[in-house]
C-alpha atoms as a PDB file:
ATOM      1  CA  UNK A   1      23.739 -22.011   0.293  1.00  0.00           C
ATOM      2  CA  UNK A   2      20.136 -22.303   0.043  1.00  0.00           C
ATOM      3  CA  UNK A   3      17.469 -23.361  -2.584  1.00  0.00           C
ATOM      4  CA  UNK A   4      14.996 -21.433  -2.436  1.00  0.00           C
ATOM      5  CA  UNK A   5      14.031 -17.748  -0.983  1.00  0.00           C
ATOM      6  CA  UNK A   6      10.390 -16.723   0.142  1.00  0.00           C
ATOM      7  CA  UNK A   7       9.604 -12.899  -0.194  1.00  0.00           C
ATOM      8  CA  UNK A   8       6.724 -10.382   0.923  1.00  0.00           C
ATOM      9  CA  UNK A   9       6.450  -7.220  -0.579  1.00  0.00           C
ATOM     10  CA  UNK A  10       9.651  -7.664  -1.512  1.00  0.00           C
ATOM     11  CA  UNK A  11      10.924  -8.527   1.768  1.00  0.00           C
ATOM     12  CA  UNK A  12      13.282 -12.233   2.337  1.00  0.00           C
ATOM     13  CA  UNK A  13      10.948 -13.970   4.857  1.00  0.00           C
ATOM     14  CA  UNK A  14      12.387 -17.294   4.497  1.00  0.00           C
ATOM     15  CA  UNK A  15      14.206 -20.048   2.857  1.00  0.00           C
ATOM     16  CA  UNK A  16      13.830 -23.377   1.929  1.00  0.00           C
ATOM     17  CA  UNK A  17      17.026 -25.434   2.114  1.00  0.00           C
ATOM     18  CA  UNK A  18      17.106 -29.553   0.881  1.00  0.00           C
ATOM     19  CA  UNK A  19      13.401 -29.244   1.084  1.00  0.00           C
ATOM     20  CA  UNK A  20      12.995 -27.920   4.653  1.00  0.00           C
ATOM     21  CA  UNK A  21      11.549 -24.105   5.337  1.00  0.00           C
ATOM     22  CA  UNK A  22      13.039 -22.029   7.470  1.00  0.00           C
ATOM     23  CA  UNK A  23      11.550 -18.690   8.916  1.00  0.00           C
ATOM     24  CA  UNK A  24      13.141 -15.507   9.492  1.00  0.00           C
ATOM     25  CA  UNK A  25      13.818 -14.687  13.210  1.00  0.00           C
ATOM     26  CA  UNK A  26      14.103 -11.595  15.560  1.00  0.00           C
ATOM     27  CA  UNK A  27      13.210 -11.743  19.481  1.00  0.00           C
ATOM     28  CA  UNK A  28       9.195 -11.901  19.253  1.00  0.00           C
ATOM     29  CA  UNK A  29       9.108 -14.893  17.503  1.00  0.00           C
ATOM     30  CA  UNK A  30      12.259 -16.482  18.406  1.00  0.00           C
ATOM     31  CA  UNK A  31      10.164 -18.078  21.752  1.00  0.00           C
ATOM     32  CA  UNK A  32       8.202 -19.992  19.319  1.00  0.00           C
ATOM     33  CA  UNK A  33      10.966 -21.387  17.247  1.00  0.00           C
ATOM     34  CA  UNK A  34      13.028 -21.989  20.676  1.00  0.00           C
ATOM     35  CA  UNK A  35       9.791 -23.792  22.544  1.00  0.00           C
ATOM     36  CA  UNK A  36       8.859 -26.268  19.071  1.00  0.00           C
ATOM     37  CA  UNK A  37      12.339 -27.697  19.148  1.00  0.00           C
ATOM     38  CA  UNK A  38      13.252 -25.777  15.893  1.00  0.00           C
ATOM     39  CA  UNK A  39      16.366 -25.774  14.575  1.00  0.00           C
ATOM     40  CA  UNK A  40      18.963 -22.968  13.501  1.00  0.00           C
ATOM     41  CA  UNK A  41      19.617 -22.710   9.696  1.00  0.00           C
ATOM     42  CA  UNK A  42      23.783 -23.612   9.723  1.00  0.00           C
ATOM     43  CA  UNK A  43      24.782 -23.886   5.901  1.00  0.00           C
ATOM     44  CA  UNK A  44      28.129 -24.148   6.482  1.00  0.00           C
ATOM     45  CA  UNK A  45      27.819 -25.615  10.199  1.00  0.00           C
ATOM     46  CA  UNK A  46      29.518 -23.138  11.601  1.00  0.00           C
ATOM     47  CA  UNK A  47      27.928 -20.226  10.164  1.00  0.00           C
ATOM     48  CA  UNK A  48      24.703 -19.395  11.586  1.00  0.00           C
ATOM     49  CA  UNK A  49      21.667 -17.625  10.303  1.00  0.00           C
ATOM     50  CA  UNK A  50      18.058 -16.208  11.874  1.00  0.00           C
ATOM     51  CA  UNK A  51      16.325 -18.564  10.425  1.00  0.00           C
ATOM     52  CA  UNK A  52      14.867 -21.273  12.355  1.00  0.00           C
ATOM     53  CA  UNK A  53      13.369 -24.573  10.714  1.00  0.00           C
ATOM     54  CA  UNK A  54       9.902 -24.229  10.728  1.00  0.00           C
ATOM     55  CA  UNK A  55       8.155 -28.075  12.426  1.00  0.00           C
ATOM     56  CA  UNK A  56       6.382 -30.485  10.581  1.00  0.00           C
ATOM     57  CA  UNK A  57       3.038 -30.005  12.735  1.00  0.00           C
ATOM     58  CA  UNK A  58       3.271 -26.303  11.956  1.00  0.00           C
ATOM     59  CA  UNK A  59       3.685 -27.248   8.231  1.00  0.00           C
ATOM     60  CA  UNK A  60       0.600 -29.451   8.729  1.00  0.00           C
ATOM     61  CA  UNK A  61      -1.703 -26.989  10.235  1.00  0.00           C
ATOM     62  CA  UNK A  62      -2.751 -24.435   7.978  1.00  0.00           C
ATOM     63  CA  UNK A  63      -3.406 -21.941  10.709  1.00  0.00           C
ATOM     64  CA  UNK A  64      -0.571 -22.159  12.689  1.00  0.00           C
ATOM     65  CA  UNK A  65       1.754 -22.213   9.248  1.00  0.00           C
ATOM     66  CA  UNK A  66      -0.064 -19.112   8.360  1.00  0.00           C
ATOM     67  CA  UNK A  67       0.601 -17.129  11.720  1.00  0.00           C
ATOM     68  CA  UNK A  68       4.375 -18.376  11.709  1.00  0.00           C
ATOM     69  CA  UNK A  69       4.620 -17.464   7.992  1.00  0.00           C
ATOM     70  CA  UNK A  70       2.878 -13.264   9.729  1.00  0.00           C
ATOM     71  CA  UNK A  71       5.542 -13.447  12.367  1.00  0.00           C
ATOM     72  CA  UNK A  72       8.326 -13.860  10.064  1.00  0.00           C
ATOM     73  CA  UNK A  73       7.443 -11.300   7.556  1.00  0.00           C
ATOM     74  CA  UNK A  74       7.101  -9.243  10.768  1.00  0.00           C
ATOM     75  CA  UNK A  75      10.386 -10.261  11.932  1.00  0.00           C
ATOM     76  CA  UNK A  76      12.033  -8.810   8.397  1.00  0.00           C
ATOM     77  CA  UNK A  77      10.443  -5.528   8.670  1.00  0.00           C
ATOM     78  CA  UNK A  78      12.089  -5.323  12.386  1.00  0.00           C
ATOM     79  CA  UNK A  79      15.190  -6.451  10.961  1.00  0.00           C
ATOM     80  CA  UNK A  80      14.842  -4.313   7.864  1.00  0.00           C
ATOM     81  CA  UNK A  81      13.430  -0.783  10.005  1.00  0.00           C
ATOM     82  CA  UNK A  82      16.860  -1.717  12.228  1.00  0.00           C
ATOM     83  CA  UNK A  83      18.976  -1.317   9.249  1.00  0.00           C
ATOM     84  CA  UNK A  84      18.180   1.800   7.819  1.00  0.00           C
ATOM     85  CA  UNK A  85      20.783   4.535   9.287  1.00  0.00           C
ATOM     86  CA  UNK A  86      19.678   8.587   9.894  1.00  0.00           C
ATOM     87  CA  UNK A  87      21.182  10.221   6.430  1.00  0.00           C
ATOM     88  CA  UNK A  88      24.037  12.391   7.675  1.00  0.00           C
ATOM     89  CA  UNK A  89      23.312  15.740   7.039  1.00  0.00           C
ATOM     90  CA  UNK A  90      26.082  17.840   5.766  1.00  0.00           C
ATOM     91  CA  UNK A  91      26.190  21.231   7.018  1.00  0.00           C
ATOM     92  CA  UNK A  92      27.339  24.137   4.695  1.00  0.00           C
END
């Protein structure tokens, strides 16, 4: 599917697919991804994930990469706190 996986603090942030990093996204960073021109990660071409391709003039400004890189660890821990479910409490 992928080659490679990016984590922080054990979190998946994002992947790296035939050489090209993608970044994980949820709706505060999806504007970014949308307005660069980035494109959805589609392994299979149908199926899609949120991950978006992350553009070469991000990659080649170290500032910029490094907020991107923030937003999508940010965008796992949204993901991640939207996940976990309210135990069910069994009453006696």
């Amino acid at each position: 599917m992928f080659g490679a996986g990016l984590y922080f603090d054990g979190s998946f942030f994002a992947l790296i697919a035939d050489g090209v990093p993608y970044f994980t996204v949820v709706r505060s960073n999806k504007a970014d991804c949308l307005s660069a021109g980035s494109g959805l990660f589609k392994p299979f071409g149908t199926c899609e994930m949120s991950c978006y391709e992350v553009p070469a003039d991000v990659l080649e400004d170290q500032d910029q990469l490094k907020t991107w890189a923030q937003k999508a660890v940010v965008a796992t821990m949204i993901k991640a706190g939207a996940r976990k479910r309210t135990p069910i409490r069994v009453r006696k």
